[in-house]
C-alpha atoms as a PDB file:
ATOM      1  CA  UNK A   1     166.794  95.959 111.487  1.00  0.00           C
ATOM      2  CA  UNK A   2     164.454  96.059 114.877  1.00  0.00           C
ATOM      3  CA  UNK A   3     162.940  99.113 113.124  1.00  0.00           C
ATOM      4  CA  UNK A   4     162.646  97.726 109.807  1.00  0.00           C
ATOM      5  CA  UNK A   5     160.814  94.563 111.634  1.00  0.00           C
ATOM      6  CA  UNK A   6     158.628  97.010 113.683  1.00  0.00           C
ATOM      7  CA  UNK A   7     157.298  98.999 110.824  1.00  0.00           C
ATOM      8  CA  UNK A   8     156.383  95.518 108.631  1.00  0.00           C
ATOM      9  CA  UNK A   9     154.771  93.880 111.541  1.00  0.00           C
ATOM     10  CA  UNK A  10     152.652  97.043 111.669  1.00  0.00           C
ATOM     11  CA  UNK A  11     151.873  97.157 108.278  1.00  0.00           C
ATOM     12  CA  UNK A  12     151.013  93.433 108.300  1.00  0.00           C
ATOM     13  CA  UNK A  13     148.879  93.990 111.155  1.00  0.00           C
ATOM     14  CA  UNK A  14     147.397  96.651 109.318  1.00  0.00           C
ATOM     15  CA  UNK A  15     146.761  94.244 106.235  1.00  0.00           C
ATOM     16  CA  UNK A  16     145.223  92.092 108.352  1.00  0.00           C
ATOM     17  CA  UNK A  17     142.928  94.087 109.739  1.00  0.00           C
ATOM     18  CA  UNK A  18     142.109  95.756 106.202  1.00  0.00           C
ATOM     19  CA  UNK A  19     141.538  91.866 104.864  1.00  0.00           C
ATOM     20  CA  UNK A  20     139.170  91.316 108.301  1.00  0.00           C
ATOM     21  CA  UNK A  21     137.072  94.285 107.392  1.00  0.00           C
ATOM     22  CA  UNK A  22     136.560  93.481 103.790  1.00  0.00           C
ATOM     23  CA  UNK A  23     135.243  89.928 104.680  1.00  0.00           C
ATOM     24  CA  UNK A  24     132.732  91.440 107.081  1.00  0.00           C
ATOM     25  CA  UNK A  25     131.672  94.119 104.769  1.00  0.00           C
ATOM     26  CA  UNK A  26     130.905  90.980 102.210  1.00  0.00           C
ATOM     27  CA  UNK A  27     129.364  89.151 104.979  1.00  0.00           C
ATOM     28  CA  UNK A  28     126.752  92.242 105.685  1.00  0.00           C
ATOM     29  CA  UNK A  29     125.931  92.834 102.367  1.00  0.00           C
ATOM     30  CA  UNK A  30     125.043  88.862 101.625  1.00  0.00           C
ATOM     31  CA  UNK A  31     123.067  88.912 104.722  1.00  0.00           C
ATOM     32  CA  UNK A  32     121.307  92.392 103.570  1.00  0.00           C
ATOM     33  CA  UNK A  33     120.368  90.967  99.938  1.00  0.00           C
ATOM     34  CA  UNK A  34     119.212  87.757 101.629  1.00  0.00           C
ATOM     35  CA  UNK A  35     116.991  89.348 104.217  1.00  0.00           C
ATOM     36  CA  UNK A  36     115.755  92.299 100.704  1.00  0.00           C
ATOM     37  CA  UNK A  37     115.198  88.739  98.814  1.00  0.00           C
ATOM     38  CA  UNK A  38     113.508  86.791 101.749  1.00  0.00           C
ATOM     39  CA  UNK A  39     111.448  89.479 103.582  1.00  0.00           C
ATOM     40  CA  UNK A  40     109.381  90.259 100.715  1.00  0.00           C
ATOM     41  CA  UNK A  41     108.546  86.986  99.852  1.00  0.00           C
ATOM     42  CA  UNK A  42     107.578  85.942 104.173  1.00  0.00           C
ATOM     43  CA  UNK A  43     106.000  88.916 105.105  1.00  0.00           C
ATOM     44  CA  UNK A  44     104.548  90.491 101.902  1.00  0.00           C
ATOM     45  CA  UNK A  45     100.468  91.185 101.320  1.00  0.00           C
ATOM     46  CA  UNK A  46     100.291  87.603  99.643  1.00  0.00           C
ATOM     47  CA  UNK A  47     101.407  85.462 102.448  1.00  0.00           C
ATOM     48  CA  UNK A  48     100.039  87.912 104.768  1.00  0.00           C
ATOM     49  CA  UNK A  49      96.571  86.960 103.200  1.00  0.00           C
ATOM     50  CA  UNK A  50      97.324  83.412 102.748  1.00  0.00           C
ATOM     51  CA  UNK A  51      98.478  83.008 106.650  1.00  0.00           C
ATOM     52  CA  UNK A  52      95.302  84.570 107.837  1.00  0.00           C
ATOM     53  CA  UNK A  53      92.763  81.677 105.763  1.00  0.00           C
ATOM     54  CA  UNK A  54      95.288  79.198 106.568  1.00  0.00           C
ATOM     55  CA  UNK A  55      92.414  77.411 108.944  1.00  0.00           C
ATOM     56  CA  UNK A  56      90.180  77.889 106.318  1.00  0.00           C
ATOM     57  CA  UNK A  57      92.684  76.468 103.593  1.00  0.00           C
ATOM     58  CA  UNK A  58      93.289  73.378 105.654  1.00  0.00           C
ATOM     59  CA  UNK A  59      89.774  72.554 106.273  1.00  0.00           C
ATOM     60  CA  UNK A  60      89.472  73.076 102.099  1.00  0.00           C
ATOM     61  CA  UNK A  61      92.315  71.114 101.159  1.00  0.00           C
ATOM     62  CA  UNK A  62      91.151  68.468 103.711  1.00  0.00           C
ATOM     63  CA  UNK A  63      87.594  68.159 101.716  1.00  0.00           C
ATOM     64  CA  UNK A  64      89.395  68.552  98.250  1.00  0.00           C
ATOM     65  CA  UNK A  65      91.386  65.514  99.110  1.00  0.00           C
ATOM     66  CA  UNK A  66      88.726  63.463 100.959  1.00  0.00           C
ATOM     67  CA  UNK A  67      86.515  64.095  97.833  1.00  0.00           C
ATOM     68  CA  UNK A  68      89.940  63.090  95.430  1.00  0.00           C
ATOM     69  CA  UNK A  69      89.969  59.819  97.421  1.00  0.00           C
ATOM     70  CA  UNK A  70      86.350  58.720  96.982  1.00  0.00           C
ATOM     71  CA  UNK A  71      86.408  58.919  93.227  1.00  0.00           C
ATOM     72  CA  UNK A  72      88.552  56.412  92.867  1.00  0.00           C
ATOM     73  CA  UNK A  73      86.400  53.311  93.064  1.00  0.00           C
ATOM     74  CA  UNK A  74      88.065  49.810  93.943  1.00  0.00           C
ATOM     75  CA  UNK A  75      90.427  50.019  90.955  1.00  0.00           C
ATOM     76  CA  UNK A  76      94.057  48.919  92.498  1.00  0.00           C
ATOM     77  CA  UNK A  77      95.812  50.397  89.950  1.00  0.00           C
ATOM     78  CA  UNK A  78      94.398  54.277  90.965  1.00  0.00           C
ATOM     79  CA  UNK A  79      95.071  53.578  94.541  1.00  0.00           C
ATOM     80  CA  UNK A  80      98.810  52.814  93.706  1.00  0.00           C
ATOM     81  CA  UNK A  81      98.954  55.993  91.233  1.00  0.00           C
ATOM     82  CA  UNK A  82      96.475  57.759  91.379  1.00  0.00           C
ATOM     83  CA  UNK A  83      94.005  59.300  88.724  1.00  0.00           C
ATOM     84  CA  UNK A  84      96.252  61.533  86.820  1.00  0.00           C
ATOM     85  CA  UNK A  85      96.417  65.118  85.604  1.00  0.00           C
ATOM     86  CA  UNK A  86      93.878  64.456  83.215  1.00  0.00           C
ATOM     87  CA  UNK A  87      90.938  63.785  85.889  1.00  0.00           C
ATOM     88  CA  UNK A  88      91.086  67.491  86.922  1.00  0.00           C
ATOM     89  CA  UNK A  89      87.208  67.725  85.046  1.00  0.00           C
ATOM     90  CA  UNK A  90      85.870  64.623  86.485  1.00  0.00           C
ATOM     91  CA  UNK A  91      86.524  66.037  90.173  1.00  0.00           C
ATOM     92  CA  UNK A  92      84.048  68.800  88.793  1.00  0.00           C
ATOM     93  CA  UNK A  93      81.592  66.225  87.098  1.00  0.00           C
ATOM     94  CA  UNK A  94      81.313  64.029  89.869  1.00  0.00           C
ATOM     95  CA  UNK A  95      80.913  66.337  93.146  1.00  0.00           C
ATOM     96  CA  UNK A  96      76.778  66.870  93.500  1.00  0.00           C
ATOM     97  CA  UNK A  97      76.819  70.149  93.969  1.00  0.00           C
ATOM     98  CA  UNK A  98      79.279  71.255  90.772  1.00  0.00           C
ATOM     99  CA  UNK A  99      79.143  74.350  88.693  1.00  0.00           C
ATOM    100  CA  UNK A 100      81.789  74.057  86.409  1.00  0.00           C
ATOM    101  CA  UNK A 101      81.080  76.744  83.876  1.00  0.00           C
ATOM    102  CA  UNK A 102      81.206  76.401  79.496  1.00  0.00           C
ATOM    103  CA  UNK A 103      82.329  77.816  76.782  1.00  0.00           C
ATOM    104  CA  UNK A 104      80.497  77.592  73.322  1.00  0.00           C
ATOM    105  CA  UNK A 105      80.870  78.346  69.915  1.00  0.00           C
ATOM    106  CA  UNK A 106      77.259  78.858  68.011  1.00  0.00           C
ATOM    107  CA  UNK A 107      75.877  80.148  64.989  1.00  0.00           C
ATOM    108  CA  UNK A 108      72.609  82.100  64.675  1.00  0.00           C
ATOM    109  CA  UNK A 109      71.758  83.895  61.432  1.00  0.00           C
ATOM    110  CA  UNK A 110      75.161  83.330  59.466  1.00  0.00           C
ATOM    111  CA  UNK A 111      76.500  85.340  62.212  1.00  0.00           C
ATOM    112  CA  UNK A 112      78.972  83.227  65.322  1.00  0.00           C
ATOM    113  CA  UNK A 113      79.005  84.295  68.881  1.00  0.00           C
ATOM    114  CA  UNK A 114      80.107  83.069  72.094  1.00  0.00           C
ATOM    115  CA  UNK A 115      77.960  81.916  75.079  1.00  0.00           C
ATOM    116  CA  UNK A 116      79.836  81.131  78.384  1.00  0.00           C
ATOM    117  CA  UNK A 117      77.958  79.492  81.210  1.00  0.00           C
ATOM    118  CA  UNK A 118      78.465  81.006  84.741  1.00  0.00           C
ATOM    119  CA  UNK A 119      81.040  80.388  87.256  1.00  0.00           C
ATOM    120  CA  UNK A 120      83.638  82.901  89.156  1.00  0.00           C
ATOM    121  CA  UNK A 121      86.422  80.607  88.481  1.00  0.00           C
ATOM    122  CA  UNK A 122      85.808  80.561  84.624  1.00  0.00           C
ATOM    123  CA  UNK A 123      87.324  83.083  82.273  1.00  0.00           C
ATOM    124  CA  UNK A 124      87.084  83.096  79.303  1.00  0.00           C
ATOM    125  CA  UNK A 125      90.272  85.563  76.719  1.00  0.00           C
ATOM    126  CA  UNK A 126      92.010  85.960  73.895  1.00  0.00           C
ATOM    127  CA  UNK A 127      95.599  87.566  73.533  1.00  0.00           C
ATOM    128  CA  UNK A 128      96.256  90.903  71.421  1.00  0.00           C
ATOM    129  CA  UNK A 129      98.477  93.368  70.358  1.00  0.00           C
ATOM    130  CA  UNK A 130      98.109  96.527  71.307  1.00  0.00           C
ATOM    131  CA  UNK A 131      99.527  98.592  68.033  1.00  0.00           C
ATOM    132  CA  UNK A 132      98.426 101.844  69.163  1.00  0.00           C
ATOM    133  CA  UNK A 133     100.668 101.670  72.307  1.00  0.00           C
ATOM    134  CA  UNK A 134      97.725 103.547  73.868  1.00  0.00           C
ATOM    135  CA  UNK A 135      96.862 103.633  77.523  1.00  0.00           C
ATOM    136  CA  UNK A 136      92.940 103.757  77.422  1.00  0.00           C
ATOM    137  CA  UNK A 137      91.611 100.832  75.715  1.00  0.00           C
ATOM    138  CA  UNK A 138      88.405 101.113  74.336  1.00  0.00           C
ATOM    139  CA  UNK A 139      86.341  97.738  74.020  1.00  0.00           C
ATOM    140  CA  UNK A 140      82.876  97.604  72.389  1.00  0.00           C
ATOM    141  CA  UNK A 141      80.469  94.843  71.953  1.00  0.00           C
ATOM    142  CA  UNK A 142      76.890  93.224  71.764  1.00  0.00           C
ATOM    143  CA  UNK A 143      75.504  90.741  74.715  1.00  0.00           C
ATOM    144  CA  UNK A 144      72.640  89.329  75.757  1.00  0.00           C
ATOM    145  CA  UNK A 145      71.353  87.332  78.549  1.00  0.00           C
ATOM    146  CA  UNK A 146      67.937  85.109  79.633  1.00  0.00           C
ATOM    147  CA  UNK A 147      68.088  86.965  82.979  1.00  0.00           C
ATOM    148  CA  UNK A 148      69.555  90.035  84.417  1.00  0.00           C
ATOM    149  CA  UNK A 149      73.387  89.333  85.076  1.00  0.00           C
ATOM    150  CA  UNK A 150      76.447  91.676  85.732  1.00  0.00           C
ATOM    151  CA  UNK A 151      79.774  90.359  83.540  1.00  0.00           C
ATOM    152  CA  UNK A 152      83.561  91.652  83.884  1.00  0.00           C
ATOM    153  CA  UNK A 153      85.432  92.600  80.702  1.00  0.00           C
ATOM    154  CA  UNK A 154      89.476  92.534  82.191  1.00  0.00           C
ATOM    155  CA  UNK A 155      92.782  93.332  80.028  1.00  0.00           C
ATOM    156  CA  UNK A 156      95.524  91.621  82.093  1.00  0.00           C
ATOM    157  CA  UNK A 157      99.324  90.558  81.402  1.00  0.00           C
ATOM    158  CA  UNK A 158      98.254  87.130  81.510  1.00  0.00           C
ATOM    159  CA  UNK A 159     100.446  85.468  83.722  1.00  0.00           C
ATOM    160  CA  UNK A 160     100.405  81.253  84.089  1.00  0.00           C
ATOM    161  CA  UNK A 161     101.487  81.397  87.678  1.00  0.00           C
ATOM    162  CA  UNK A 162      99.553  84.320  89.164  1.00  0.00           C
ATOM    163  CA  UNK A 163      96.124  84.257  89.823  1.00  0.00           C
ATOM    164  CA  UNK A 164      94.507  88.125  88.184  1.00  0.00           C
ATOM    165  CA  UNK A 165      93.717  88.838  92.073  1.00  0.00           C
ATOM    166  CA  UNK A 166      97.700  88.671  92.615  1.00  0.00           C
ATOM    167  CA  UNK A 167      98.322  90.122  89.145  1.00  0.00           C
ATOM    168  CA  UNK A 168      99.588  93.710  89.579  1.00  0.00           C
ATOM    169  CA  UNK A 169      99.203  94.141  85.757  1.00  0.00           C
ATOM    170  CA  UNK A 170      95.444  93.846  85.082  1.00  0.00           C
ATOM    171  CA  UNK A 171      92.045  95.945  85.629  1.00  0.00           C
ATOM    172  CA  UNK A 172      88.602  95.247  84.858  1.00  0.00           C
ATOM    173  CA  UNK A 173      85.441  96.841  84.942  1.00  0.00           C
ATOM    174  CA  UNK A 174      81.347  95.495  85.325  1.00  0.00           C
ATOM    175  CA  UNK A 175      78.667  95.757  82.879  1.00  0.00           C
ATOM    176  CA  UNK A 176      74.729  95.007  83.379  1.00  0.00           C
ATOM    177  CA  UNK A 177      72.927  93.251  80.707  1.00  0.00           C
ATOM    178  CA  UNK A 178      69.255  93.068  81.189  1.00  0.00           C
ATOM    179  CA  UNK A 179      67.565  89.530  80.872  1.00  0.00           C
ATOM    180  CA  UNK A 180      65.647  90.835  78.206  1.00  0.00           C
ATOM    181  CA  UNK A 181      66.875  87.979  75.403  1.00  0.00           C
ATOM    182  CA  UNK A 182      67.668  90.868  73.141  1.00  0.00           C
ATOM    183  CA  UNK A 183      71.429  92.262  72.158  1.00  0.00           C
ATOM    184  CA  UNK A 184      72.371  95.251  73.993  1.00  0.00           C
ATOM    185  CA  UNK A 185      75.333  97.652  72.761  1.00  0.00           C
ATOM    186  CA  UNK A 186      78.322  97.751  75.841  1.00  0.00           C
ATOM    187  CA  UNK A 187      81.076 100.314  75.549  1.00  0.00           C
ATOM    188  CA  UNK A 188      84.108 100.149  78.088  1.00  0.00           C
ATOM    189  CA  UNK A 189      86.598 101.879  78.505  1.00  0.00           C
ATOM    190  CA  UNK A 190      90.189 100.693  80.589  1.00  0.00           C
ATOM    191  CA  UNK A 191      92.977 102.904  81.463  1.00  0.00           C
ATOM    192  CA  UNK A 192      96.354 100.274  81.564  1.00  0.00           C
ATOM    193  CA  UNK A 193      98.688 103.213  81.572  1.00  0.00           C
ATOM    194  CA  UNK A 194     100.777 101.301  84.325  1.00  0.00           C
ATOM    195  CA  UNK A 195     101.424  97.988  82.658  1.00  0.00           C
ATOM    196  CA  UNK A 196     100.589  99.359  78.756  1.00  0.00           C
ATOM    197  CA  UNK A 197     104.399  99.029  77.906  1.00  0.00           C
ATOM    198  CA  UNK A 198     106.091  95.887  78.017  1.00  0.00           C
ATOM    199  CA  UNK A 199     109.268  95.402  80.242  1.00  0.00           C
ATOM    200  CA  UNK A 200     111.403  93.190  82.160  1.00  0.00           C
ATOM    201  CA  UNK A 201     108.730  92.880  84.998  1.00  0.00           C
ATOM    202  CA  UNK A 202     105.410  92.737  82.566  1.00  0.00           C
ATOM    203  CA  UNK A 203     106.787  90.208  79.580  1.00  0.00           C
ATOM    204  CA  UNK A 204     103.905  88.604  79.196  1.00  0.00           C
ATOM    205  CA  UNK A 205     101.216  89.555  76.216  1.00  0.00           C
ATOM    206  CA  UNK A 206      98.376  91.418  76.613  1.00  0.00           C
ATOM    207  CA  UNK A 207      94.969  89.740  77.157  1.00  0.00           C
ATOM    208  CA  UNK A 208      91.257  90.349  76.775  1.00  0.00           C
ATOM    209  CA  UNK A 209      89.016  88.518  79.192  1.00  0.00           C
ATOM    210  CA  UNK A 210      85.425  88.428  79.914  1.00  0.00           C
ATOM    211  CA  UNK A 211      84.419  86.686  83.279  1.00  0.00           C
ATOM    212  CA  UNK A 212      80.698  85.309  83.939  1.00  0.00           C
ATOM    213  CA  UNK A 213      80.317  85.006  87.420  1.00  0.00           C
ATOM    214  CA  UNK A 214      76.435  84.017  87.722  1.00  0.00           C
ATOM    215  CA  UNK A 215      76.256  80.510  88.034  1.00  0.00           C
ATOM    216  CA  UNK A 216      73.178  79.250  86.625  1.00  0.00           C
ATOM    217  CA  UNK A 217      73.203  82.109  83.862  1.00  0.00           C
ATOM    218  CA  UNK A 218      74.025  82.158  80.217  1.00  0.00           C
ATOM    219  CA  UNK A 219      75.627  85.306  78.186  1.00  0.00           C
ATOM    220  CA  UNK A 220      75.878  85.981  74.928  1.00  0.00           C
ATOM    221  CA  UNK A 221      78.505  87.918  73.263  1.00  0.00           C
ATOM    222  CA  UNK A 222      79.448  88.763  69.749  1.00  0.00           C
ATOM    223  CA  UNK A 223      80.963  91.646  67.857  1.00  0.00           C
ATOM    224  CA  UNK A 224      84.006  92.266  69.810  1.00  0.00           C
ATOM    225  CA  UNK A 225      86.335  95.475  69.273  1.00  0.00           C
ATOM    226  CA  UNK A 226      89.072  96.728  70.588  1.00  0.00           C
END
Protein backbone atom coordinates (compact mmCIF):
# COMPACT_ATOMS: atom_id res chain seq x y z
CA UNK A 1 0.00 0.00 0.00
CA UNK A 2 3.03 2.60 1.02
CA UNK A 3 4.31 1.68 -2.47
CA UNK A 4 1.18 1.90 -4.26
CA UNK A 5 0.80 5.56 -2.48
CA UNK A 6 4.45 6.41 -3.43
CA UNK A 7 4.20 5.67 -7.07
CA UNK A 8 0.60 7.83 -7.42
CA UNK A 9 1.93 10.72 -5.50
CA UNK A 10 4.73 10.65 -8.08
CA UNK A 11 2.70 10.41 -10.90
CA UNK A 12 0.44 13.18 -9.57
CA UNK A 13 3.35 15.24 -9.03
CA UNK A 14 4.30 14.49 -12.37
CA UNK A 15 0.74 15.61 -13.69
CA UNK A 16 1.15 18.54 -12.04
CA UNK A 17 4.08 19.57 -13.28
CA UNK A 18 3.01 18.45 -16.97
CA UNK A 19 -0.38 20.77 -16.34
CA UNK A 20 2.25 23.77 -15.00
CA UNK A 21 4.21 23.55 -18.18
CA UNK A 22 1.34 23.56 -20.56
CA UNK A 23 -0.09 26.80 -18.96
CA UNK A 24 3.26 28.52 -19.40
CA UNK A 25 3.79 27.31 -22.85
CA UNK A 26 0.12 29.07 -23.53
CA UNK A 27 1.20 31.98 -21.58
CA UNK A 28 4.49 32.48 -23.99
CA UNK A 29 2.85 32.02 -27.01
CA UNK A 30 -0.10 34.77 -26.11
CA UNK A 31 2.59 37.05 -25.07
CA UNK A 32 4.64 36.22 -28.48
CA UNK A 33 1.45 36.90 -30.82
CA UNK A 34 0.75 40.02 -28.75
CA UNK A 35 4.21 41.50 -28.93
CA UNK A 36 4.14 40.00 -33.44
CA UNK A 37 0.59 41.99 -33.34
CA UNK A 38 1.74 45.11 -31.30
CA UNK A 39 5.38 45.67 -32.44
CA UNK A 40 4.51 46.20 -35.92
CA UNK A 41 1.94 48.49 -35.40
CA UNK A 42 4.45 50.87 -32.45
CA UNK A 43 7.53 50.67 -34.08
CA UNK A 44 6.80 50.18 -37.84
CA UNK A 45 7.99 52.89 -40.79
CA UNK A 46 4.47 54.65 -40.33
CA UNK A 47 4.64 55.63 -36.76
CA UNK A 48 8.26 55.89 -37.08
CA UNK A 49 7.49 58.80 -39.59
CA UNK A 50 4.58 60.09 -37.80
CA UNK A 51 6.66 60.32 -34.28
CA UNK A 52 9.40 62.24 -35.94
CA UNK A 53 6.72 65.39 -37.37
CA UNK A 54 4.90 64.97 -34.25
CA UNK A 55 6.11 68.81 -33.32
CA UNK A 56 5.24 69.70 -36.58
CA UNK A 57 1.73 67.86 -36.42
CA UNK A 58 0.89 69.60 -33.19
CA UNK A 59 1.72 73.00 -34.28
CA UNK A 60 -0.70 71.96 -37.57
CA UNK A 61 -3.45 70.58 -35.74
CA UNK A 62 -3.17 73.59 -33.34
CA UNK A 63 -3.77 76.12 -36.51
CA UNK A 64 -6.37 73.65 -38.11
CA UNK A 65 -8.38 73.98 -34.98
CA UNK A 66 -7.77 77.68 -34.17
CA UNK A 67 -8.88 78.34 -37.83
CA UNK A 68 -12.14 75.61 -37.15
CA UNK A 69 -13.00 77.90 -34.19
CA UNK A 70 -13.05 81.28 -35.94
CA UNK A 71 -15.50 80.23 -38.59
CA UNK A 72 -18.03 79.85 -36.48
CA UNK A 73 -19.40 83.35 -36.03
CA UNK A 74 -21.62 84.20 -32.84
CA UNK A 75 -24.17 81.50 -33.72
CA UNK A 76 -24.86 79.60 -30.16
CA UNK A 77 -26.08 76.78 -31.67
CA UNK A 78 -22.38 75.96 -33.59
CA UNK A 79 -20.59 76.67 -30.42
CA UNK A 80 -22.70 73.93 -28.60
CA UNK A 81 -22.28 71.45 -31.75
CA UNK A 82 -20.31 72.46 -33.84
CA UNK A 83 -20.41 72.93 -37.75
CA UNK A 84 -20.81 69.44 -38.91
CA UNK A 85 -19.27 67.01 -41.37
CA UNK A 86 -20.65 68.83 -44.09
CA UNK A 87 -18.47 72.18 -43.52
CA UNK A 88 -15.30 70.22 -44.50
CA UNK A 89 -15.36 72.73 -48.01
CA UNK A 90 -16.11 75.87 -46.26
CA UNK A 91 -12.81 75.43 -44.04
CA UNK A 92 -11.21 75.52 -47.66
CA UNK A 93 -13.44 78.51 -48.93
CA UNK A 94 -12.95 80.62 -46.12
CA UNK A 95 -9.04 80.41 -45.18
CA UNK A 96 -7.30 83.48 -47.44
CA UNK A 97 -4.77 81.72 -48.66
CA UNK A 98 -6.89 78.39 -50.06
CA UNK A 99 -6.18 76.27 -53.05
CA UNK A 100 -8.67 73.79 -53.04
CA UNK A 101 -8.39 72.25 -56.46
CA UNK A 102 -11.65 71.31 -59.25
CA UNK A 103 -12.86 68.98 -61.19
CA UNK A 104 -14.88 69.74 -64.47
CA UNK A 105 -16.80 68.22 -66.97
CA UNK A 106 -16.77 70.35 -70.50
CA UNK A 107 -17.58 70.00 -73.95
CA UNK A 108 -15.58 71.43 -76.87
CA UNK A 109 -16.35 70.33 -80.43
CA UNK A 110 -19.01 67.48 -79.67
CA UNK A 111 -16.14 65.94 -78.01
CA UNK A 112 -16.12 65.90 -73.51
CA UNK A 113 -12.97 66.12 -71.54
CA UNK A 114 -11.91 66.69 -68.14
CA UNK A 115 -10.06 69.74 -66.70
CA UNK A 116 -8.84 69.48 -63.02
CA UNK A 117 -7.50 72.56 -61.31
CA UNK A 118 -4.20 72.14 -59.32
CA UNK A 119 -3.60 71.04 -55.89
CA UNK A 120 -1.32 68.02 -54.37
CA UNK A 121 -4.09 66.94 -52.23
CA UNK A 122 -6.59 66.54 -55.20
CA UNK A 123 -6.91 63.36 -57.20
CA UNK A 124 -8.87 62.84 -59.39
CA UNK A 125 -9.84 58.32 -60.62
CA UNK A 126 -11.98 56.05 -61.81
CA UNK A 127 -12.13 52.22 -60.88
CA UNK A 128 -11.50 49.32 -63.57
CA UNK A 129 -11.17 45.93 -64.28
CA UNK A 130 -8.28 44.67 -65.33
CA UNK A 131 -9.51 41.61 -67.81
CA UNK A 132 -6.24 40.93 -69.18
CA UNK A 133 -4.82 39.99 -65.71
CA UNK A 134 -1.68 41.64 -67.13
CA UNK A 135 1.12 43.15 -65.12
CA UNK A 136 2.20 46.16 -67.38
CA UNK A 137 -0.58 48.45 -67.88
CA UNK A 138 -0.45 50.51 -70.71
CA UNK A 139 -2.38 53.97 -70.44
CA UNK A 140 -2.64 56.41 -73.38
CA UNK A 141 -4.14 59.76 -73.67
CA UNK A 142 -4.39 63.47 -74.97
CA UNK A 143 -3.67 66.66 -72.50
CA UNK A 144 -3.12 69.97 -72.67
CA UNK A 145 -2.21 72.77 -70.48
CA UNK A 146 -2.04 76.98 -70.53
CA UNK A 147 1.47 76.61 -69.03
CA UNK A 148 4.12 74.07 -68.71
CA UNK A 149 3.05 71.58 -65.83
CA UNK A 150 4.24 67.99 -64.84
CA UNK A 151 0.94 65.57 -63.91
CA UNK A 152 1.01 61.92 -62.23
CA UNK A 153 -1.04 59.15 -63.86
CA UNK A 154 -1.17 56.33 -60.61
CA UNK A 155 -3.02 52.75 -60.68
CA UNK A 156 -3.51 52.03 -56.95
CA UNK A 157 -5.74 49.44 -54.85
CA UNK A 158 -7.69 52.24 -53.72
CA UNK A 159 -7.90 51.96 -50.21
CA UNK A 160 -10.49 54.44 -47.96
CA UNK A 161 -8.23 54.35 -44.97
CA UNK A 162 -4.71 54.60 -46.39
CA UNK A 163 -3.36 57.51 -47.77
CA UNK A 164 -1.43 56.23 -51.63
CA UNK A 165 1.93 57.38 -49.72
CA UNK A 166 1.10 54.44 -47.10
CA UNK A 167 -0.47 52.31 -49.85
CA UNK A 168 1.91 49.40 -50.57
CA UNK A 169 -0.31 48.56 -53.63
CA UNK A 170 0.06 51.55 -55.99
CA UNK A 171 2.78 53.20 -58.47
CA UNK A 172 2.73 56.14 -60.54
CA UNK A 173 4.73 57.77 -62.96
CA UNK A 174 5.20 61.86 -64.28
CA UNK A 175 4.44 63.26 -67.55
CA UNK A 176 5.36 66.93 -68.98
CA UNK A 177 2.83 68.71 -70.97
CA UNK A 178 4.05 71.84 -72.55
CA UNK A 179 1.90 75.09 -71.99
CA UNK A 180 1.49 75.25 -75.50
CA UNK A 181 -2.70 75.22 -75.40
CA UNK A 182 -2.51 72.43 -77.91
CA UNK A 183 -3.27 68.43 -77.21
CA UNK A 184 -0.25 66.44 -76.86
CA UNK A 185 -0.29 62.45 -77.25
CA UNK A 186 1.07 60.76 -73.54
CA UNK A 187 1.85 57.06 -73.47
CA UNK A 188 2.64 55.35 -69.99
CA UNK A 189 3.41 52.50 -69.18
CA UNK A 190 3.05 50.81 -65.22
CA UNK A 191 4.38 47.57 -64.16
CA UNK A 192 1.75 46.39 -61.00
CA UNK A 193 3.10 42.89 -61.13
CA UNK A 194 3.12 42.96 -57.18
CA UNK A 195 -0.44 43.91 -56.40
CA UNK A 196 -1.95 42.88 -60.20
CA UNK A 197 -3.80 39.84 -58.56
CA UNK A 198 -6.31 40.29 -56.06
CA UNK A 199 -5.99 38.56 -52.56
CA UNK A 200 -6.76 38.56 -49.02
CA UNK A 201 -4.29 41.53 -48.37
CA UNK A 202 -5.14 43.67 -51.78
CA UNK A 203 -9.27 43.29 -51.89
CA UNK A 204 -9.83 46.38 -52.95
CA UNK A 205 -10.49 47.28 -56.92
CA UNK A 206 -8.18 48.58 -59.08
CA UNK A 207 -8.01 52.35 -59.76
CA UNK A 208 -6.84 54.87 -62.33
CA UNK A 209 -5.81 58.24 -61.01
CA UNK A 210 -4.39 61.31 -62.42
CA UNK A 211 -2.99 63.88 -59.81
CA UNK A 212 -2.45 67.76 -60.72
CA UNK A 213 -0.17 69.06 -58.38
CA UNK A 214 0.43 72.77 -59.81
CA UNK A 215 -1.68 74.95 -58.01
CA UNK A 216 -2.65 77.76 -60.06
CA UNK A 217 -2.61 75.49 -63.32
CA UNK A 218 -5.30 73.95 -65.41
CA UNK A 219 -5.00 70.43 -67.44
CA UNK A 220 -6.84 69.08 -69.88
CA UNK A 221 -7.39 65.52 -70.52
CA UNK A 222 -9.48 63.46 -72.84
CA UNK A 223 -9.24 60.20 -74.70
CA UNK A 224 -8.32 57.90 -71.99
CA UNK A 225 -7.16 54.12 -72.63
CA UNK A 226 -6.16 51.56 -70.84
Amino acid sequence: NILLTLIAYRISTHLAVIANLKQSIKLVLVFTLGCALILPSVFGTRMIERFSVINQDIVTRGSHTLTSLSLMGDRMIDHAFGLGLGSFPRYFSQLPDSHAGSLAYLEEQHSTFLRIGGDDDFKVGQRFTNSSKTSKMHISFTARSDSNASAYVVIARKMINNQLGYNPAWISKAVRIEGTKRWQSMDVELDINHFAKANWLNSQPLALLFINPNRGTLIDIDNVVL
